[in-house]
ModelCIF file with pLDDT and N, C-alpha, C, O atoms, coordinates in Angstrom:
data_MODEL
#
_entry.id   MODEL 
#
_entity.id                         1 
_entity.type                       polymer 
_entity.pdbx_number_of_molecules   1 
#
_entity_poly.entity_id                      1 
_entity_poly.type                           'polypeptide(L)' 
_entity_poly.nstd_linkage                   no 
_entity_poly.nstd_monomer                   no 
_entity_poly.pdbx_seq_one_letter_code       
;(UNK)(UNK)(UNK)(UNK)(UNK)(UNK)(UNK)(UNK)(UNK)(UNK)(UNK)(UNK)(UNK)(UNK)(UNK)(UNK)
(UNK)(UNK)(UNK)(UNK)(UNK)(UNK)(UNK)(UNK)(UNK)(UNK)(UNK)(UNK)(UNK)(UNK)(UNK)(UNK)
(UNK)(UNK)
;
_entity_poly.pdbx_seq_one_letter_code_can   XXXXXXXXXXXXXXXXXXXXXXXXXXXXXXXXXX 
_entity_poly.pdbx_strand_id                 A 
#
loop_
_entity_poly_seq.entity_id 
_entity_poly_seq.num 
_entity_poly_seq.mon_id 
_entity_poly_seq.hetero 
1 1  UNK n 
1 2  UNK n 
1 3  UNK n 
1 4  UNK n 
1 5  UNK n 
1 6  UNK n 
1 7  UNK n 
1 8  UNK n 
1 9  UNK n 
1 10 UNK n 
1 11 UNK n 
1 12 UNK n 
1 13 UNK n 
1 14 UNK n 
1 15 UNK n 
1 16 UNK n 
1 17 UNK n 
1 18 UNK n 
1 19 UNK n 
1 20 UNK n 
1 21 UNK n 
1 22 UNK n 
1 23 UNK n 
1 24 UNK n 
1 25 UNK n 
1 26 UNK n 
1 27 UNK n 
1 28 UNK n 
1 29 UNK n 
1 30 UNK n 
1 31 UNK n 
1 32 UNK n 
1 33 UNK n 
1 34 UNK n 
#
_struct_asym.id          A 
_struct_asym.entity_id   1 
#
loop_
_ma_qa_metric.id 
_ma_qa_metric.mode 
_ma_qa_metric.name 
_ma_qa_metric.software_group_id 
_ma_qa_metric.type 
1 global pLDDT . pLDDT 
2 local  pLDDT . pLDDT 
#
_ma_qa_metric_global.metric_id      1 
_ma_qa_metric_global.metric_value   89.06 
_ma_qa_metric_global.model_id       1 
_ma_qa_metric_global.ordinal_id     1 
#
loop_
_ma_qa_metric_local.label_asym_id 
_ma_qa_metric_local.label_comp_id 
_ma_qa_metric_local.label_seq_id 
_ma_qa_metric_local.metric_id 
_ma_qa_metric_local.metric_value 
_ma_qa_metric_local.model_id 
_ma_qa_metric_local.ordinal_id 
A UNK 1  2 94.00 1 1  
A UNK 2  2 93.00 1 2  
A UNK 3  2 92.00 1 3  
A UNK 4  2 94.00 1 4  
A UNK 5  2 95.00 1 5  
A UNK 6  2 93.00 1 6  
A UNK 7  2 94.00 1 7  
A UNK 8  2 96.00 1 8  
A UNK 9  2 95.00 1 9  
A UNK 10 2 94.00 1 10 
A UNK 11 2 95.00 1 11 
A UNK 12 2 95.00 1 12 
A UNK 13 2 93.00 1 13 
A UNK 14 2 94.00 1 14 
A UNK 15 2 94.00 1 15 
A UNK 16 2 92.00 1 16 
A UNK 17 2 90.00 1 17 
A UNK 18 2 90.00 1 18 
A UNK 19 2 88.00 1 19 
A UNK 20 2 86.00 1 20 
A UNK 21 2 84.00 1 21 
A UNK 22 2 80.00 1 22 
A UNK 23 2 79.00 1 23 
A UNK 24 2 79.00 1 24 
A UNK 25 2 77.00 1 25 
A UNK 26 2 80.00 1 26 
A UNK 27 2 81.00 1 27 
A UNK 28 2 86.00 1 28 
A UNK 29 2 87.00 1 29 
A UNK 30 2 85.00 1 30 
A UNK 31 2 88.00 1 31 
A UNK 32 2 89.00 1 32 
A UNK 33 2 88.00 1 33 
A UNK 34 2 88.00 1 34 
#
loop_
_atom_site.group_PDB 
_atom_site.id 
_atom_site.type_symbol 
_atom_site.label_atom_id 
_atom_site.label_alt_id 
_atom_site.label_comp_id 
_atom_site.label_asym_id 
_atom_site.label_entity_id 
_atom_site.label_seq_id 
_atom_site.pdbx_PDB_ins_code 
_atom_site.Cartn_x 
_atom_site.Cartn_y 
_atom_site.Cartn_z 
_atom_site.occupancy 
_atom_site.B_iso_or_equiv 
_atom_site.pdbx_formal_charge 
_atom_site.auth_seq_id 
_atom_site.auth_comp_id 
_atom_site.auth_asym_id 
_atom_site.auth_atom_id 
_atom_site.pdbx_PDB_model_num 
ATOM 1   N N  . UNK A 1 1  ? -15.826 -22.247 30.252 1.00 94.00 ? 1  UNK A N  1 
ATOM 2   C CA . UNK A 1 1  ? -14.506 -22.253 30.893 1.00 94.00 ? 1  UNK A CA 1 
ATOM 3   C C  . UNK A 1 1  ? -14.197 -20.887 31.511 1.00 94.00 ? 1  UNK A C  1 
ATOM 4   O O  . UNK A 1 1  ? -13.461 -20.802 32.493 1.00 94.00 ? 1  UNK A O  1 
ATOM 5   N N  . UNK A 1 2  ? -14.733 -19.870 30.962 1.00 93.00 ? 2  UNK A N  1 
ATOM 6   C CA . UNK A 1 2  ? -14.367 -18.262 31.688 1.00 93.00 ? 2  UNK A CA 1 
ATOM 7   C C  . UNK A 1 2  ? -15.110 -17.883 32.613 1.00 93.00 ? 2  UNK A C  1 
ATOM 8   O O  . UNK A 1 2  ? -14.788 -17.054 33.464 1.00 93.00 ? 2  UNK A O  1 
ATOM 9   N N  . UNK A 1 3  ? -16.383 -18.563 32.521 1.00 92.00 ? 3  UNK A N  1 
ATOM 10  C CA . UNK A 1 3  ? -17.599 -18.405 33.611 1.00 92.00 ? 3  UNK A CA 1 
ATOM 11  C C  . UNK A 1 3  ? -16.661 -19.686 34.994 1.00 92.00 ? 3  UNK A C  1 
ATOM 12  O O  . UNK A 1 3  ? -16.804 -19.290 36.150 1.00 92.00 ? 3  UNK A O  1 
ATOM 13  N N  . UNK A 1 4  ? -16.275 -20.308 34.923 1.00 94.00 ? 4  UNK A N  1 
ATOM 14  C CA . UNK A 1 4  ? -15.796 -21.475 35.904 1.00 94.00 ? 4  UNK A CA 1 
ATOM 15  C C  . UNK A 1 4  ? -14.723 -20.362 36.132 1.00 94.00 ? 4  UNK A C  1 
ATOM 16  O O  . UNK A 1 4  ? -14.835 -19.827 37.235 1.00 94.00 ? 4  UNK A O  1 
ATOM 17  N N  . UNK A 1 5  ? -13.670 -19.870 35.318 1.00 95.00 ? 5  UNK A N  1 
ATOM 18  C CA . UNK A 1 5  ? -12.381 -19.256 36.177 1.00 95.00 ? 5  UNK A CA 1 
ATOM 19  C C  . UNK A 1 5  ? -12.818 -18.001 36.554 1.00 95.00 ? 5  UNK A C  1 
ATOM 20  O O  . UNK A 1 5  ? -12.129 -17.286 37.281 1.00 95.00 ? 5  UNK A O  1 
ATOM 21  N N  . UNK A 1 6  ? -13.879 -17.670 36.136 1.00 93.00 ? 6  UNK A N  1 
ATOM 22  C CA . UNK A 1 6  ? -14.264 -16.456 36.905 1.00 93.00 ? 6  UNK A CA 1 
ATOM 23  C C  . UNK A 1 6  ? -14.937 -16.496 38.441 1.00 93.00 ? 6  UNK A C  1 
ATOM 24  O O  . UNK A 1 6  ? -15.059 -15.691 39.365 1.00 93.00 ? 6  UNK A O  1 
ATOM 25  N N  . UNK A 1 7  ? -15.246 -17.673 38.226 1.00 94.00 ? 7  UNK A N  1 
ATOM 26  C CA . UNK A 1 7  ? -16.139 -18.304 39.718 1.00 94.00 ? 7  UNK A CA 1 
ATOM 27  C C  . UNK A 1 7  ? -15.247 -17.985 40.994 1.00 94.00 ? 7  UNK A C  1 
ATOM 28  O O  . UNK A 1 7  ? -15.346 -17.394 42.069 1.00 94.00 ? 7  UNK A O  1 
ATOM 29  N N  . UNK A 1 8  ? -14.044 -18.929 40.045 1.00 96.00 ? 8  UNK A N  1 
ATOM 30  C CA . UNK A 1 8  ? -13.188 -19.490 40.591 1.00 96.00 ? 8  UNK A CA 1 
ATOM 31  C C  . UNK A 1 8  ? -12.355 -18.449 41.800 1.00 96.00 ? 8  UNK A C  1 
ATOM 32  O O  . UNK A 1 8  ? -12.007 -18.687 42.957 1.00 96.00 ? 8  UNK A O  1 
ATOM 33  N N  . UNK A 1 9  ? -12.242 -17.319 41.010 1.00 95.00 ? 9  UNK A N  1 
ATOM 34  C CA . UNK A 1 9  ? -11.496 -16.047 41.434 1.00 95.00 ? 9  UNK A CA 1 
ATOM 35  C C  . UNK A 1 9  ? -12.564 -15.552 42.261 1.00 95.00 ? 9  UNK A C  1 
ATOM 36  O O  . UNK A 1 9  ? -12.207 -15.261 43.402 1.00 95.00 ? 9  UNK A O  1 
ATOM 37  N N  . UNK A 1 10 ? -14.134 -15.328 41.911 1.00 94.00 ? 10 UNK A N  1 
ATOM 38  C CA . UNK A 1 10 ? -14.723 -14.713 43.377 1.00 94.00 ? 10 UNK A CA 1 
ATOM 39  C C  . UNK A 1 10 ? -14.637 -15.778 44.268 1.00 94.00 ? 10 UNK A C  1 
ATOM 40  O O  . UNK A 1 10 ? -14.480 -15.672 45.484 1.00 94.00 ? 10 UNK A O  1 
ATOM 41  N N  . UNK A 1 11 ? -14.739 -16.756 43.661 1.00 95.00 ? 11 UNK A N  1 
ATOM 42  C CA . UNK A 1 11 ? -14.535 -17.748 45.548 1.00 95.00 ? 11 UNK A CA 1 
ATOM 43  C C  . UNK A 1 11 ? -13.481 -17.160 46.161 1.00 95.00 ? 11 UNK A C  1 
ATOM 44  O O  . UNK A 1 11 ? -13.726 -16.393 47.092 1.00 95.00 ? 11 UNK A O  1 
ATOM 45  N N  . UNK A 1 12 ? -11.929 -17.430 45.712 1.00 95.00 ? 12 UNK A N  1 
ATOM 46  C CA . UNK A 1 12 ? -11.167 -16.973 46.759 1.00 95.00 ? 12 UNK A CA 1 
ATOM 47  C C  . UNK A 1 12 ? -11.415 -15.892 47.088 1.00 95.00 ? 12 UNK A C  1 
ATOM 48  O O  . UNK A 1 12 ? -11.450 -15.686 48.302 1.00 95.00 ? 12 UNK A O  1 
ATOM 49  N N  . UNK A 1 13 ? -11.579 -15.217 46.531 1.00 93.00 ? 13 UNK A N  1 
ATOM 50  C CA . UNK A 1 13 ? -12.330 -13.172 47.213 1.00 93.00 ? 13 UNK A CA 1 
ATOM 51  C C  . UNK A 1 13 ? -12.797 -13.908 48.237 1.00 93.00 ? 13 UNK A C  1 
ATOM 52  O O  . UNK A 1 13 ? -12.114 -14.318 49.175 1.00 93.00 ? 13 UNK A O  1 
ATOM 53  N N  . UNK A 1 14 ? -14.271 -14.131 48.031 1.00 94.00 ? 14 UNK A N  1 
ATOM 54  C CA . UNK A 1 14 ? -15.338 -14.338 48.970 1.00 94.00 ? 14 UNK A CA 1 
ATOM 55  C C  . UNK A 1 14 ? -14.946 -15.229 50.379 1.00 94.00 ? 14 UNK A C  1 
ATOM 56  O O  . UNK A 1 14 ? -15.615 -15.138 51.408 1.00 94.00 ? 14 UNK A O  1 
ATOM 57  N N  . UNK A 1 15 ? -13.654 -16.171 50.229 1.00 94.00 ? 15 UNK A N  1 
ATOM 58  C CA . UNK A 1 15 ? -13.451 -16.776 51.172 1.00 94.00 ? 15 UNK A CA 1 
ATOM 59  C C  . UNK A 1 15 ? -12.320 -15.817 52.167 1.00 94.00 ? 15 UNK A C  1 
ATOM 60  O O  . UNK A 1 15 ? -12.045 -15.803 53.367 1.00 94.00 ? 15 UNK A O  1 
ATOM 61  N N  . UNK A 1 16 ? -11.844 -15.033 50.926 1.00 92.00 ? 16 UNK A N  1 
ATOM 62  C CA . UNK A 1 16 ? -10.853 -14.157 51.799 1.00 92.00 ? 16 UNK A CA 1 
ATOM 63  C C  . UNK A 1 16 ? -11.740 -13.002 53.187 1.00 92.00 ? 16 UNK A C  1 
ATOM 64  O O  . UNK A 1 16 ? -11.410 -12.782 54.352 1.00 92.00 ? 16 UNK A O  1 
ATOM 65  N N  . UNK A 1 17 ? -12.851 -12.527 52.408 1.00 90.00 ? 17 UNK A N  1 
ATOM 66  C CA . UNK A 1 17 ? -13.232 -11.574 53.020 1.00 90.00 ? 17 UNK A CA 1 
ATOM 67  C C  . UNK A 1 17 ? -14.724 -12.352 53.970 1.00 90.00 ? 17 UNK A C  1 
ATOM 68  O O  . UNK A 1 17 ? -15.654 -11.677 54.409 1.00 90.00 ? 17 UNK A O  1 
ATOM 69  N N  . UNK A 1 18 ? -14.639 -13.481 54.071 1.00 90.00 ? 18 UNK A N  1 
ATOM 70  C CA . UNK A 1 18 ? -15.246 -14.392 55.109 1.00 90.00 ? 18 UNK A CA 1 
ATOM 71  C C  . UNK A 1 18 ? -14.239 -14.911 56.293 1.00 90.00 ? 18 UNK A C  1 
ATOM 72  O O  . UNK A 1 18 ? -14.598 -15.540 57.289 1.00 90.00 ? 18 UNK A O  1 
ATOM 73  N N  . UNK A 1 19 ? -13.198 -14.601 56.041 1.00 88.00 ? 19 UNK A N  1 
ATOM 74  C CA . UNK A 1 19 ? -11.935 -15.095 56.826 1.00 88.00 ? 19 UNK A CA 1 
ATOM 75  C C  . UNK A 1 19 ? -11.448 -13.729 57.644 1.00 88.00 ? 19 UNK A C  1 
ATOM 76  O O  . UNK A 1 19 ? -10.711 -13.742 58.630 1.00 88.00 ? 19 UNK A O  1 
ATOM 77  N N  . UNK A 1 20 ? -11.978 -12.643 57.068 1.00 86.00 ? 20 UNK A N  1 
ATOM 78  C CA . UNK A 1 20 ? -11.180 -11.653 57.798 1.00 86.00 ? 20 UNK A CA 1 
ATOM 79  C C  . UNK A 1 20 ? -12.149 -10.442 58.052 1.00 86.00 ? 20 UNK A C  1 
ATOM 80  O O  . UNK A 1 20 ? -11.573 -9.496  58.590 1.00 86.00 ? 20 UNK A O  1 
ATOM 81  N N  . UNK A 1 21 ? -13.337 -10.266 57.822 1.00 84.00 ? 21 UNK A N  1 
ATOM 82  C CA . UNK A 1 21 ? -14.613 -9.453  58.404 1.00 84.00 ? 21 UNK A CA 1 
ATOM 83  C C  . UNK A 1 21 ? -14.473 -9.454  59.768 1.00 84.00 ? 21 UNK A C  1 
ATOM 84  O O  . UNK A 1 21 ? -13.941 -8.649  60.533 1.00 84.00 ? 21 UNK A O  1 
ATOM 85  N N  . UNK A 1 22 ? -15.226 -10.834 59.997 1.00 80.00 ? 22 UNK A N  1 
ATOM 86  C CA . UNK A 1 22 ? -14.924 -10.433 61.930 1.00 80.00 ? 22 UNK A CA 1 
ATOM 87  C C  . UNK A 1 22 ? -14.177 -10.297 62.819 1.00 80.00 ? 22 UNK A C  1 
ATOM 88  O O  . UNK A 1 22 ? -14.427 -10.032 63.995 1.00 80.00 ? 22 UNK A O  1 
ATOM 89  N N  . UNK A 1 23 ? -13.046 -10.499 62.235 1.00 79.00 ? 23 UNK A N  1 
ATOM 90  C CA . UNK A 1 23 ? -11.833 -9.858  63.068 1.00 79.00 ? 23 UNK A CA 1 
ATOM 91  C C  . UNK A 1 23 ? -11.307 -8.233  63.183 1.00 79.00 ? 23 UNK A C  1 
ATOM 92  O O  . UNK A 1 23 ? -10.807 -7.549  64.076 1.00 79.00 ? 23 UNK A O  1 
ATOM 93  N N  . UNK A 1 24 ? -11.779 -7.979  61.517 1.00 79.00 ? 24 UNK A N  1 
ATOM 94  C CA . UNK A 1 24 ? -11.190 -6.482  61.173 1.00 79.00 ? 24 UNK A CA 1 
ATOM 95  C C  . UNK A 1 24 ? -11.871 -5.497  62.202 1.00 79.00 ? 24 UNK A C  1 
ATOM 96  O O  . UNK A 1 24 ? -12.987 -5.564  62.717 1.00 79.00 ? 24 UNK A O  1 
ATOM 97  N N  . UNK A 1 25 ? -10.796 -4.495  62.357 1.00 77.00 ? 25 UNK A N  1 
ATOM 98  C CA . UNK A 1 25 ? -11.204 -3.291  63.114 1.00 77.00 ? 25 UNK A CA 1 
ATOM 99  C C  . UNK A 1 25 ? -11.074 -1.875  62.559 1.00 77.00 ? 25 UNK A C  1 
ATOM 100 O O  . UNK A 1 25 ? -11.447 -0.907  63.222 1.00 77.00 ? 25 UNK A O  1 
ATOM 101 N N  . UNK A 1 26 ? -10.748 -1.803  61.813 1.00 80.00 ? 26 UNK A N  1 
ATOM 102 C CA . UNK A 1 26 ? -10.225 -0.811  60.751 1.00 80.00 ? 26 UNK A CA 1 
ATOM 103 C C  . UNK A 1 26 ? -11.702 -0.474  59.576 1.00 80.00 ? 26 UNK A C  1 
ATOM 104 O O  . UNK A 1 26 ? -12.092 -1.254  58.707 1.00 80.00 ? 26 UNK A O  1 
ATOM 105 N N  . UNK A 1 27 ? -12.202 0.679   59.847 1.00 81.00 ? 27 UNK A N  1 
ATOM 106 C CA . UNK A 1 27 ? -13.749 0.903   59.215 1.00 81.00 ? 27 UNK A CA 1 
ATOM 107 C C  . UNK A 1 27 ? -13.257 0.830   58.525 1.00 81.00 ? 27 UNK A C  1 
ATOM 108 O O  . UNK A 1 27 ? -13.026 -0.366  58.350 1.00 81.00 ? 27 UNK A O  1 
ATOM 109 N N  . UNK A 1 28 ? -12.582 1.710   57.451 1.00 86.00 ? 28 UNK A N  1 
ATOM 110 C CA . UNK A 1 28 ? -12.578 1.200   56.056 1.00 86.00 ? 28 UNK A CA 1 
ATOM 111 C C  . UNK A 1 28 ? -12.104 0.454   55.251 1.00 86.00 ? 28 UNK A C  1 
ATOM 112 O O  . UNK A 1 28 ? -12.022 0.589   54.030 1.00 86.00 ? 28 UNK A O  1 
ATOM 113 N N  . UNK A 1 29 ? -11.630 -0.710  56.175 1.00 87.00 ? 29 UNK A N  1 
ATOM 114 C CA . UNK A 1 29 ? -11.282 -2.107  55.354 1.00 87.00 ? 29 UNK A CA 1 
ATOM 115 C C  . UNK A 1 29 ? -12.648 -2.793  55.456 1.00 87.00 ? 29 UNK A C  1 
ATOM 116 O O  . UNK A 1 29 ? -13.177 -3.248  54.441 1.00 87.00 ? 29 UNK A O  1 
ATOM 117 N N  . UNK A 1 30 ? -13.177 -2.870  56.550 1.00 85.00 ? 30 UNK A N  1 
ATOM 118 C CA . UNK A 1 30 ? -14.482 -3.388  56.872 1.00 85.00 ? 30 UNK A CA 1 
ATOM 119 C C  . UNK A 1 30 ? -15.523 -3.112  55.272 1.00 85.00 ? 30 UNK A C  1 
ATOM 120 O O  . UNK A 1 30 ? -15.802 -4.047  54.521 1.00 85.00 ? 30 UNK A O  1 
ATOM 121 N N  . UNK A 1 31 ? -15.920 -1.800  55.046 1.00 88.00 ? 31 UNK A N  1 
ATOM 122 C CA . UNK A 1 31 ? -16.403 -1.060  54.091 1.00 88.00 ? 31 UNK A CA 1 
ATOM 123 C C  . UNK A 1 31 ? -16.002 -1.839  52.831 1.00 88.00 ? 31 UNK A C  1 
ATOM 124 O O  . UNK A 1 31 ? -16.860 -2.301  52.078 1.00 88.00 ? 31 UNK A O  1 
ATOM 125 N N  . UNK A 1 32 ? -14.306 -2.018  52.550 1.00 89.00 ? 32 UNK A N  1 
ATOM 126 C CA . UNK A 1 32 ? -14.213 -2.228  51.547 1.00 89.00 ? 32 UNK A CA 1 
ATOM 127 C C  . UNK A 1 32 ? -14.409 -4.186  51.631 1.00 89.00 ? 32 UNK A C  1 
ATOM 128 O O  . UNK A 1 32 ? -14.546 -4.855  50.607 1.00 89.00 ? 32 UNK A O  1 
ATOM 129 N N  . UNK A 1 33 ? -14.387 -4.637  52.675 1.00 88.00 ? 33 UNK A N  1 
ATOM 130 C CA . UNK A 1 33 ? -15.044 -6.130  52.436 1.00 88.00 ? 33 UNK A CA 1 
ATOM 131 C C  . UNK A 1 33 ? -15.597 -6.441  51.625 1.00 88.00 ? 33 UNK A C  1 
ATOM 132 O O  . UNK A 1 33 ? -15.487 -7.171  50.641 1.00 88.00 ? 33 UNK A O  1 
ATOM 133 N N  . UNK A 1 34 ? -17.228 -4.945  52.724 1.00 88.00 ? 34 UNK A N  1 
ATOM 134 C CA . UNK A 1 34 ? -18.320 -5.261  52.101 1.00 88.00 ? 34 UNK A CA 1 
ATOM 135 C C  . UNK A 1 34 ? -18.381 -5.392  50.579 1.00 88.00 ? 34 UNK A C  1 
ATOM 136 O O  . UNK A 1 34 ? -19.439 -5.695  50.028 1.00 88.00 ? 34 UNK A O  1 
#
């Protein structure tokens, strides 16, 4: 169950910073995507 809500929480990360990489213009938001 902590391994699933932990998933759970990098998905939305991972979808957040798939949603907003190629738009960003700002190096060190870019950086901190990565």
């Amino acid at each position: 169950d902590k391994v699933c809500d932990t998933l759970q929480k990098e998905l939305r990360l991972k979808q957040v910073i798939t949603e907003n990489i190629a738009h960003c213009r700002d190096e060190n938001l870019i950086e901190v995507y990565a």
